[in-house]
PDB file of N, CA and C in Angstrom:
ATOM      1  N   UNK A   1       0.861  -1.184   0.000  1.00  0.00           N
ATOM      2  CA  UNK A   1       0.000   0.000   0.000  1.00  0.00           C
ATOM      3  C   UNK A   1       0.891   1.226   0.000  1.00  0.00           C
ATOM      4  N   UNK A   2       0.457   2.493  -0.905  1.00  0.00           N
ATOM      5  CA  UNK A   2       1.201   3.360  -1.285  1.00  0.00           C
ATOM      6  C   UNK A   2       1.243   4.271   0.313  1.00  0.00           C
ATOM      7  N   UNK A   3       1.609   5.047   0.092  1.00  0.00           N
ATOM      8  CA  UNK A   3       1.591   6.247   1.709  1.00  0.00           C
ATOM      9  C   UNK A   3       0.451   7.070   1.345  1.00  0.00           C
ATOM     10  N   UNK A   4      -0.485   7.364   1.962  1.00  0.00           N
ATOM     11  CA  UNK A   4      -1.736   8.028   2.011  1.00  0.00           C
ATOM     12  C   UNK A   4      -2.874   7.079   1.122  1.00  0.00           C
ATOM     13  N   UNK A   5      -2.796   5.992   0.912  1.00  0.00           N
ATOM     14  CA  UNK A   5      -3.720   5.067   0.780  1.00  0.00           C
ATOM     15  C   UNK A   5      -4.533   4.517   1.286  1.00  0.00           C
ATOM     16  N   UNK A   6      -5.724   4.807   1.218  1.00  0.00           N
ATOM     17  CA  UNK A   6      -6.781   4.338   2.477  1.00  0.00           C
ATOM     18  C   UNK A   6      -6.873   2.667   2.362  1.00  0.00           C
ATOM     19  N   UNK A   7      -6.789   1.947   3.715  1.00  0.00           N
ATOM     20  CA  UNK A   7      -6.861   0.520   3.276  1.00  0.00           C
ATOM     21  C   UNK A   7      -8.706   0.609   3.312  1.00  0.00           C
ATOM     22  N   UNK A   8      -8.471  -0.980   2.568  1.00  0.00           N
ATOM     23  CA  UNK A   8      -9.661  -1.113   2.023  1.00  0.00           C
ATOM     24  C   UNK A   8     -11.251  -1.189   2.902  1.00  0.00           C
ATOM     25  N   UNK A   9     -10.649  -1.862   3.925  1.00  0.00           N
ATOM     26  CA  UNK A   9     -11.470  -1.862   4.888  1.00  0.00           C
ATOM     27  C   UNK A   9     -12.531  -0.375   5.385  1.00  0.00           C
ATOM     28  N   UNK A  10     -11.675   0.653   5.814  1.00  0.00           N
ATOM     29  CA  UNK A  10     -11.585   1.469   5.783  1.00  0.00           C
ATOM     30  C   UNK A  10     -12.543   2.500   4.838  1.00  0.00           C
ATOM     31  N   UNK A  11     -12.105   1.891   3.322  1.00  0.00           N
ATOM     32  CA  UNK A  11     -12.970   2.796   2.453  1.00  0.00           C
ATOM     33  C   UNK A  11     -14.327   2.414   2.572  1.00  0.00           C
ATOM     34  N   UNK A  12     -14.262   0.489   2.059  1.00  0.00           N
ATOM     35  CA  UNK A  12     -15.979  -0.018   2.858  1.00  0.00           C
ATOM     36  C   UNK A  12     -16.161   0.269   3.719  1.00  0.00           C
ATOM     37  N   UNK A  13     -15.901   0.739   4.896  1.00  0.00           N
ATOM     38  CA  UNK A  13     -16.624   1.202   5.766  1.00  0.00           C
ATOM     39  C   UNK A  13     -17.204   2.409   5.527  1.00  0.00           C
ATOM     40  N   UNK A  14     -16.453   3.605   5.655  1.00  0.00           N
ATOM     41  CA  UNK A  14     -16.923   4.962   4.818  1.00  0.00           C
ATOM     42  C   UNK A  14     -17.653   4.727   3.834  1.00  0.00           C
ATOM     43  N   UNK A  15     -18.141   4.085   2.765  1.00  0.00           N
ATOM     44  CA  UNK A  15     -18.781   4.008   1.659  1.00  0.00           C
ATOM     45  C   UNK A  15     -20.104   3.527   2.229  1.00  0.00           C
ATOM     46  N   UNK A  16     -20.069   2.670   3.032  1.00  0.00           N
ATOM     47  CA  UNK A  16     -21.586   2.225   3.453  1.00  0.00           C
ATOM     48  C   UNK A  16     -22.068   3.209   4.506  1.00  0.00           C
ATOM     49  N   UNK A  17     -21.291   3.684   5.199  1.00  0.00           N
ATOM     50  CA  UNK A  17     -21.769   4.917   6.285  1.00  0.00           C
ATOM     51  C   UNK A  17     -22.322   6.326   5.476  1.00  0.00           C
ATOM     52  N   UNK A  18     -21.859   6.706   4.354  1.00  0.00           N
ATOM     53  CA  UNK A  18     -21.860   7.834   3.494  1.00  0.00           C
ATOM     54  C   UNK A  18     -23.221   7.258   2.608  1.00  0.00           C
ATOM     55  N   UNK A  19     -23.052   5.899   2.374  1.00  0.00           N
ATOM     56  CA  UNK A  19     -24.515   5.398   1.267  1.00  0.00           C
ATOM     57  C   UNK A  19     -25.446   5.998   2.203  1.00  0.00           C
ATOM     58  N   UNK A  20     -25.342   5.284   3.367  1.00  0.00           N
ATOM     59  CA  UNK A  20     -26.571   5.385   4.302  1.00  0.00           C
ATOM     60  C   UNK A  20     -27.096   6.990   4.717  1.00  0.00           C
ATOM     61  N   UNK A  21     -26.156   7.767   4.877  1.00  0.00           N
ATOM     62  CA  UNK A  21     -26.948   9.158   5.046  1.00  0.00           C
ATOM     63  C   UNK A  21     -27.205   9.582   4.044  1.00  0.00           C
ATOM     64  N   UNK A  22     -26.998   9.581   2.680  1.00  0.00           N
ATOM     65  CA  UNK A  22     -27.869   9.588   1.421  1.00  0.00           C
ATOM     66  C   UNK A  22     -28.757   9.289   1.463  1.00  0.00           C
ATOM     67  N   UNK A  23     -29.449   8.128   2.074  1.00  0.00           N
ATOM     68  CA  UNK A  23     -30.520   7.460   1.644  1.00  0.00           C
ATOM     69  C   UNK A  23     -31.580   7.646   2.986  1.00  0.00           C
ATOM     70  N   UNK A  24     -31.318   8.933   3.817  1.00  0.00           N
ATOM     71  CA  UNK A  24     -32.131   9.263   4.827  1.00  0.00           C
ATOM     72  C   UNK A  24     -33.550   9.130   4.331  1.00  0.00           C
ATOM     73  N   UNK A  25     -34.274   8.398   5.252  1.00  0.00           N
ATOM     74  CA  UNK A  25     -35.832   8.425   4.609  1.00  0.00           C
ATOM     75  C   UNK A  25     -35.978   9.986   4.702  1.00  0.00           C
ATOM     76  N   UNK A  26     -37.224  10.354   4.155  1.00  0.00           N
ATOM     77  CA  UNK A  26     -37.482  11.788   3.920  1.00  0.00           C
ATOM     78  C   UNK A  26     -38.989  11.542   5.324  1.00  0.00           C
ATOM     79  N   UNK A  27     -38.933  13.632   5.719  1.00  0.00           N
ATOM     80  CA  UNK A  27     -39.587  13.369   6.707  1.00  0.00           C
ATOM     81  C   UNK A  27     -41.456  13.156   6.458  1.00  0.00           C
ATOM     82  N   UNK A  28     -41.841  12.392   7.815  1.00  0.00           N
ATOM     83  CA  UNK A  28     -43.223  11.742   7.457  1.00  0.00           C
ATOM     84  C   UNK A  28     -43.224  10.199   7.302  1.00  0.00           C
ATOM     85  N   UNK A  29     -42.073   9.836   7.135  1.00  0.00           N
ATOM     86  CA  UNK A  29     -41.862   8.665   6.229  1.00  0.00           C
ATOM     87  C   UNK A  29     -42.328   7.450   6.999  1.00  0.00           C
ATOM     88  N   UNK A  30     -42.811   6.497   7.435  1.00  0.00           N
ATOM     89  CA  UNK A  30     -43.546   5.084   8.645  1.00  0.00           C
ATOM     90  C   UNK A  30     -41.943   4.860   9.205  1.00  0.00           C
ATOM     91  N   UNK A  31     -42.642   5.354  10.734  1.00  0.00           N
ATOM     92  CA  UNK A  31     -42.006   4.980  11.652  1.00  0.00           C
ATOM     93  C   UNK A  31     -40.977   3.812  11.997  1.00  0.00           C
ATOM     94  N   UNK A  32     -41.302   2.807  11.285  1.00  0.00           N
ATOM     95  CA  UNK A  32     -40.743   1.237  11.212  1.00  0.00           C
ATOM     96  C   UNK A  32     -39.077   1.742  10.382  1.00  0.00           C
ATOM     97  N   UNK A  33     -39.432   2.036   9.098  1.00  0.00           N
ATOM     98  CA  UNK A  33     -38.532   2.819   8.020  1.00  0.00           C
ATOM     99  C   UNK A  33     -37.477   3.558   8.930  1.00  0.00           C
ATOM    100  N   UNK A  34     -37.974   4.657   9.536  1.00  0.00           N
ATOM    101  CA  UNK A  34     -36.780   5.462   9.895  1.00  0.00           C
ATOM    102  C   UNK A  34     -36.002   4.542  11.124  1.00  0.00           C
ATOM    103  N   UNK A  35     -36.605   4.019  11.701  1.00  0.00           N
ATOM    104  CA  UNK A  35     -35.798   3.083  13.362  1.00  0.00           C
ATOM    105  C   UNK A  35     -35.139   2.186  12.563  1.00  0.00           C
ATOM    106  N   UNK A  36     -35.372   1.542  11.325  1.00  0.00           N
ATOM    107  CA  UNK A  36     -34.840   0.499  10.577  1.00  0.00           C
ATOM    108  C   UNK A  36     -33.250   1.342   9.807  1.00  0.00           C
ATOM    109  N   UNK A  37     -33.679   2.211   9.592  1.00  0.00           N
ATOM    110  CA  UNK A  37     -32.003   3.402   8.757  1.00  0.00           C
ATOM    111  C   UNK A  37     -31.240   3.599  10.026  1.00  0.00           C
ATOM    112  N   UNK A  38     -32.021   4.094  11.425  1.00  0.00           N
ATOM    113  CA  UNK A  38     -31.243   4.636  12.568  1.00  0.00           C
ATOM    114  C   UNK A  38     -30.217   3.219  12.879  1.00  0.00           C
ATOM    115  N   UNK A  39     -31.042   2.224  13.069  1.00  0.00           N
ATOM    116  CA  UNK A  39     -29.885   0.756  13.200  1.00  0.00           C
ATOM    117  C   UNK A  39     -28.893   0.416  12.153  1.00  0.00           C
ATOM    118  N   UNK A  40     -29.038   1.068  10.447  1.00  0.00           N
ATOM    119  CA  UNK A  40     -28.624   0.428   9.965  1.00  0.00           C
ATOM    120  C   UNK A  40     -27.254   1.544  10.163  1.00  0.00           C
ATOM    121  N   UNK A  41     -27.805   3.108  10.397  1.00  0.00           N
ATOM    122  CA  UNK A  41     -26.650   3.559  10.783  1.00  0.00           C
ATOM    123  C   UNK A  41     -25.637   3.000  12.426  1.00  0.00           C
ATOM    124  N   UNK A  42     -26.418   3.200  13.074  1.00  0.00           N
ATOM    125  CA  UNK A  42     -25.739   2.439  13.993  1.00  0.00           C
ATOM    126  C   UNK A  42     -24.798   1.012  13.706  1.00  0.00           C
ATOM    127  N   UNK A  43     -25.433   0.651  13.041  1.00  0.00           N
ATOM    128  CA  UNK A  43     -23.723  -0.715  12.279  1.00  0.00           C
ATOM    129  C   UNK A  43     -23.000  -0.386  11.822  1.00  0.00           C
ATOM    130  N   UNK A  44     -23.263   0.516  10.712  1.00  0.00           N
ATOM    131  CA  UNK A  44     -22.085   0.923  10.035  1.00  0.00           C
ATOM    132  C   UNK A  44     -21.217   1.654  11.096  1.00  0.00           C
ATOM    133  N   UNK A  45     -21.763   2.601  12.107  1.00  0.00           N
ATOM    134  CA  UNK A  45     -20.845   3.179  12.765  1.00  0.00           C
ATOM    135  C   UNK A  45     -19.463   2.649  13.467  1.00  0.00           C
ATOM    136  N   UNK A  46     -20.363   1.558  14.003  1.00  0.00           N
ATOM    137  CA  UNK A  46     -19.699   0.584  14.862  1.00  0.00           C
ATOM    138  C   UNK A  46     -18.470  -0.515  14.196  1.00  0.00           C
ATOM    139  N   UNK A  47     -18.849  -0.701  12.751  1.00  0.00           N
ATOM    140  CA  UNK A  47     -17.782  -1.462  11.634  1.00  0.00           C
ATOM    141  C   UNK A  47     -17.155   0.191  11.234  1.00  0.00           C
ATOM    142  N   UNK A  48     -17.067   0.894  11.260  1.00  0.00           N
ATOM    143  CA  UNK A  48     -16.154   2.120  10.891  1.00  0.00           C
ATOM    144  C   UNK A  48     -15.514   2.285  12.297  1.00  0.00           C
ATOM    145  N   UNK A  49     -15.932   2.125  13.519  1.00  0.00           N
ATOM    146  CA  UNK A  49     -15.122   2.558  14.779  1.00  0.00           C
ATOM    147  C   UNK A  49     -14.126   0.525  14.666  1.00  0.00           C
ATOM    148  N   UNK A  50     -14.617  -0.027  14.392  1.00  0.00           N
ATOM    149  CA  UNK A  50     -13.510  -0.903  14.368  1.00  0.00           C
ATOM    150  C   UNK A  50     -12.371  -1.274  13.613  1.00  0.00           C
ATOM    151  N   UNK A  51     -12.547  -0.022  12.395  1.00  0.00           N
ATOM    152  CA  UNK A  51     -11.379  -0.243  11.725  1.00  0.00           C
ATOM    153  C   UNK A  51     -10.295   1.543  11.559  1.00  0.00           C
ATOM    154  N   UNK A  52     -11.051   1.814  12.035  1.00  0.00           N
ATOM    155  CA  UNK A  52     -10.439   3.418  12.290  1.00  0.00           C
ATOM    156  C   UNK A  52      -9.042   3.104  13.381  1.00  0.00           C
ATOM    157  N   UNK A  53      -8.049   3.848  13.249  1.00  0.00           N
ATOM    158  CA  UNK A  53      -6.521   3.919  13.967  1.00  0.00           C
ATOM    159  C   UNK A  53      -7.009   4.773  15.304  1.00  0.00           C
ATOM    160  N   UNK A  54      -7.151   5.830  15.098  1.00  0.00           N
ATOM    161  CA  UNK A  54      -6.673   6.519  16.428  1.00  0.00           C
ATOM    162  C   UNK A  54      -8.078   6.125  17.327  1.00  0.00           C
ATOM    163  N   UNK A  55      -7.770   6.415  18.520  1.00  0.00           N
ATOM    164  CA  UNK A  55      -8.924   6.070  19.360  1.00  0.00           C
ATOM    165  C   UNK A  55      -9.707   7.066  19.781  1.00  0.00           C
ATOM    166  N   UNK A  56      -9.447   8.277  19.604  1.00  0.00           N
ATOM    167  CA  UNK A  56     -10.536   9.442  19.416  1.00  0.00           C
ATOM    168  C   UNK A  56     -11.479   9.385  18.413  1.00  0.00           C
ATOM    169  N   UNK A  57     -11.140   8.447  17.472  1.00  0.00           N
ATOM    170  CA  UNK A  57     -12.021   8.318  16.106  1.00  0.00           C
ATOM    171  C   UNK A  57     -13.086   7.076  16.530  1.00  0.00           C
ATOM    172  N   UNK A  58     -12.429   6.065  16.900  1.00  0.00           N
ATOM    173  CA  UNK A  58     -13.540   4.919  17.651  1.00  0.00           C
ATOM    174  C   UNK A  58     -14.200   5.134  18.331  1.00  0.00           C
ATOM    175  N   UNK A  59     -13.718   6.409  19.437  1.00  0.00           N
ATOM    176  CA  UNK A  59     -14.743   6.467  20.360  1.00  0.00           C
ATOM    177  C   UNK A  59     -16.036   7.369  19.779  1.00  0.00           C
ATOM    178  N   UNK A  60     -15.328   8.441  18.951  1.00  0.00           N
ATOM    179  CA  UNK A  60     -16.387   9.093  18.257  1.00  0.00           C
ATOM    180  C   UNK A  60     -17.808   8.155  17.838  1.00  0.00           C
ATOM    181  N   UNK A  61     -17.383   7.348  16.341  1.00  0.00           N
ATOM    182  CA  UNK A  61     -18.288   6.565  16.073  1.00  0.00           C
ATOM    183  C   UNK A  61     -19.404   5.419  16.821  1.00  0.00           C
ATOM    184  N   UNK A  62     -18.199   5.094  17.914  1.00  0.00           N
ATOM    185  CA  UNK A  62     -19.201   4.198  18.685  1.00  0.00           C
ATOM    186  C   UNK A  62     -19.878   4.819  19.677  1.00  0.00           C
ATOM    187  N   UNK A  63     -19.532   6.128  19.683  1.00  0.00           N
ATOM    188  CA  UNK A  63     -20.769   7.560  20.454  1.00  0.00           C
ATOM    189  C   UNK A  63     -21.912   7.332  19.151  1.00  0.00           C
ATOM    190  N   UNK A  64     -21.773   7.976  18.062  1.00  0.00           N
ATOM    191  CA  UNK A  64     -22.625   7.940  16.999  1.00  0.00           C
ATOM    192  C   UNK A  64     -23.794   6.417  16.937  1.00  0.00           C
ATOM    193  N   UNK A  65     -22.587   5.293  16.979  1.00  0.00           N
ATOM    194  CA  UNK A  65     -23.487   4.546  17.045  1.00  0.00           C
ATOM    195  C   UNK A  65     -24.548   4.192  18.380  1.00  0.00           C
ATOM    196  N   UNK A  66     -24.414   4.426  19.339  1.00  0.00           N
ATOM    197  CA  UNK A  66     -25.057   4.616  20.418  1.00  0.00           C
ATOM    198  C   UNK A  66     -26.223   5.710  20.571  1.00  0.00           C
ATOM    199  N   UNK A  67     -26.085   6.877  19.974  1.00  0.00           N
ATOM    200  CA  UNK A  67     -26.708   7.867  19.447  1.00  0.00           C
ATOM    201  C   UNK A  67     -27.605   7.104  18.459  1.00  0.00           C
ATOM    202  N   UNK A  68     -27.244   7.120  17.675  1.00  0.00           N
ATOM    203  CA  UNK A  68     -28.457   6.205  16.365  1.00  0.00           C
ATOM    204  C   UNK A  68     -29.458   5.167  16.638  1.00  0.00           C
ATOM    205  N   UNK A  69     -28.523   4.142  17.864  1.00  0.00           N
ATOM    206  CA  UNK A  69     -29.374   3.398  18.588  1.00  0.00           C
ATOM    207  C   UNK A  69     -30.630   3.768  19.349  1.00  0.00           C
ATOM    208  N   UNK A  70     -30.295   4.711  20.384  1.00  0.00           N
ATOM    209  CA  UNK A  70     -31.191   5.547  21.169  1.00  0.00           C
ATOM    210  C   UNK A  70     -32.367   6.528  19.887  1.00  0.00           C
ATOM    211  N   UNK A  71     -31.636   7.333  19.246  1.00  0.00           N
ATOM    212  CA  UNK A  71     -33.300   7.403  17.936  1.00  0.00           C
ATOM    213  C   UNK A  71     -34.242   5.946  17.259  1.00  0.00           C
ATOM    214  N   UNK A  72     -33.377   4.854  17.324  1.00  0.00           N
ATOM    215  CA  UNK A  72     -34.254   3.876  16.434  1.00  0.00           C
ATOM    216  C   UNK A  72     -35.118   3.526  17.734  1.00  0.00           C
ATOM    217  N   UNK A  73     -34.504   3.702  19.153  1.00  0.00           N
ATOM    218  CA  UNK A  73     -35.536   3.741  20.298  1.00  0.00           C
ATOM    219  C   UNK A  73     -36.631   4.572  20.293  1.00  0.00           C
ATOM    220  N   UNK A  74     -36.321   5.767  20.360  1.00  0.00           N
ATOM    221  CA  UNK A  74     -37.102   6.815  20.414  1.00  0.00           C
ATOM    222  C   UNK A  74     -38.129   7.011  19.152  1.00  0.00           C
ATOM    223  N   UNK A  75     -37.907   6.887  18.085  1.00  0.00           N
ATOM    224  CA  UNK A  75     -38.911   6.513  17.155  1.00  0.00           C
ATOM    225  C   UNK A  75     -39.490   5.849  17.361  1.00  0.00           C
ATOM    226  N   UNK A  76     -39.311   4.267  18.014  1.00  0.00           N
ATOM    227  CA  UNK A  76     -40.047   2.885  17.829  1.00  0.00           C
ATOM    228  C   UNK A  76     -40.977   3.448  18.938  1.00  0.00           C
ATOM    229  N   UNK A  77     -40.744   3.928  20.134  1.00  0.00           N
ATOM    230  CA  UNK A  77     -41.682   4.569  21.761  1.00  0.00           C
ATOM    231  C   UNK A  77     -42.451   5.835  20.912  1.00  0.00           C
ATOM    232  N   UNK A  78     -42.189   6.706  19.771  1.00  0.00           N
ATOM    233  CA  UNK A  78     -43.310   7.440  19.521  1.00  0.00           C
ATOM    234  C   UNK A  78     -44.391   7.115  18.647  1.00  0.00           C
ATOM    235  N   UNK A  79     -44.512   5.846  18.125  1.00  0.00           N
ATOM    236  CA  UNK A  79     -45.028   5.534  16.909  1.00  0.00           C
ATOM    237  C   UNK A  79     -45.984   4.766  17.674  1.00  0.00           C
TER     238      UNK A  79
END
């Protein structure tokens, strides 16, 4: 691997975390839908905090993913 080459892991991870906030349901959208994106962000977070180097960056994401978790809660309790 060249120097400033993202390993691969790395990029799949970013690529499915970046798909996924693209594909935010739009608002209004059935309740089921959005708690179902909030988890799917919450994985990706959690496979991006496990392949990330520094540990300010893991902890970030696996905040995020914990965060995402708690909305797919909070949606599923308002619906």
């Amino acid at each position: 691997m060249s120097a400033g080459a993202v390993p691969r892991e790395l990029r799949s991870a970013l690529e499915v975390l970046r798909g996924l906030r693209e594909r935010r349901p739009a608002p209004g959208c059935p309740a089921a839908e959005l708690a179902g994106w909030w988890e799917e962000v919450a994985v990706a977070s959690e496979v991006l905090a496990g392949v990330l180097v520094f540990p300010q960056d893991r902890r970030r994401y696996r905040a995020e993913a914990a965060f995402a978790r708690g909305e797919a809660e909070r949606v599923r309790g308002s619906s």
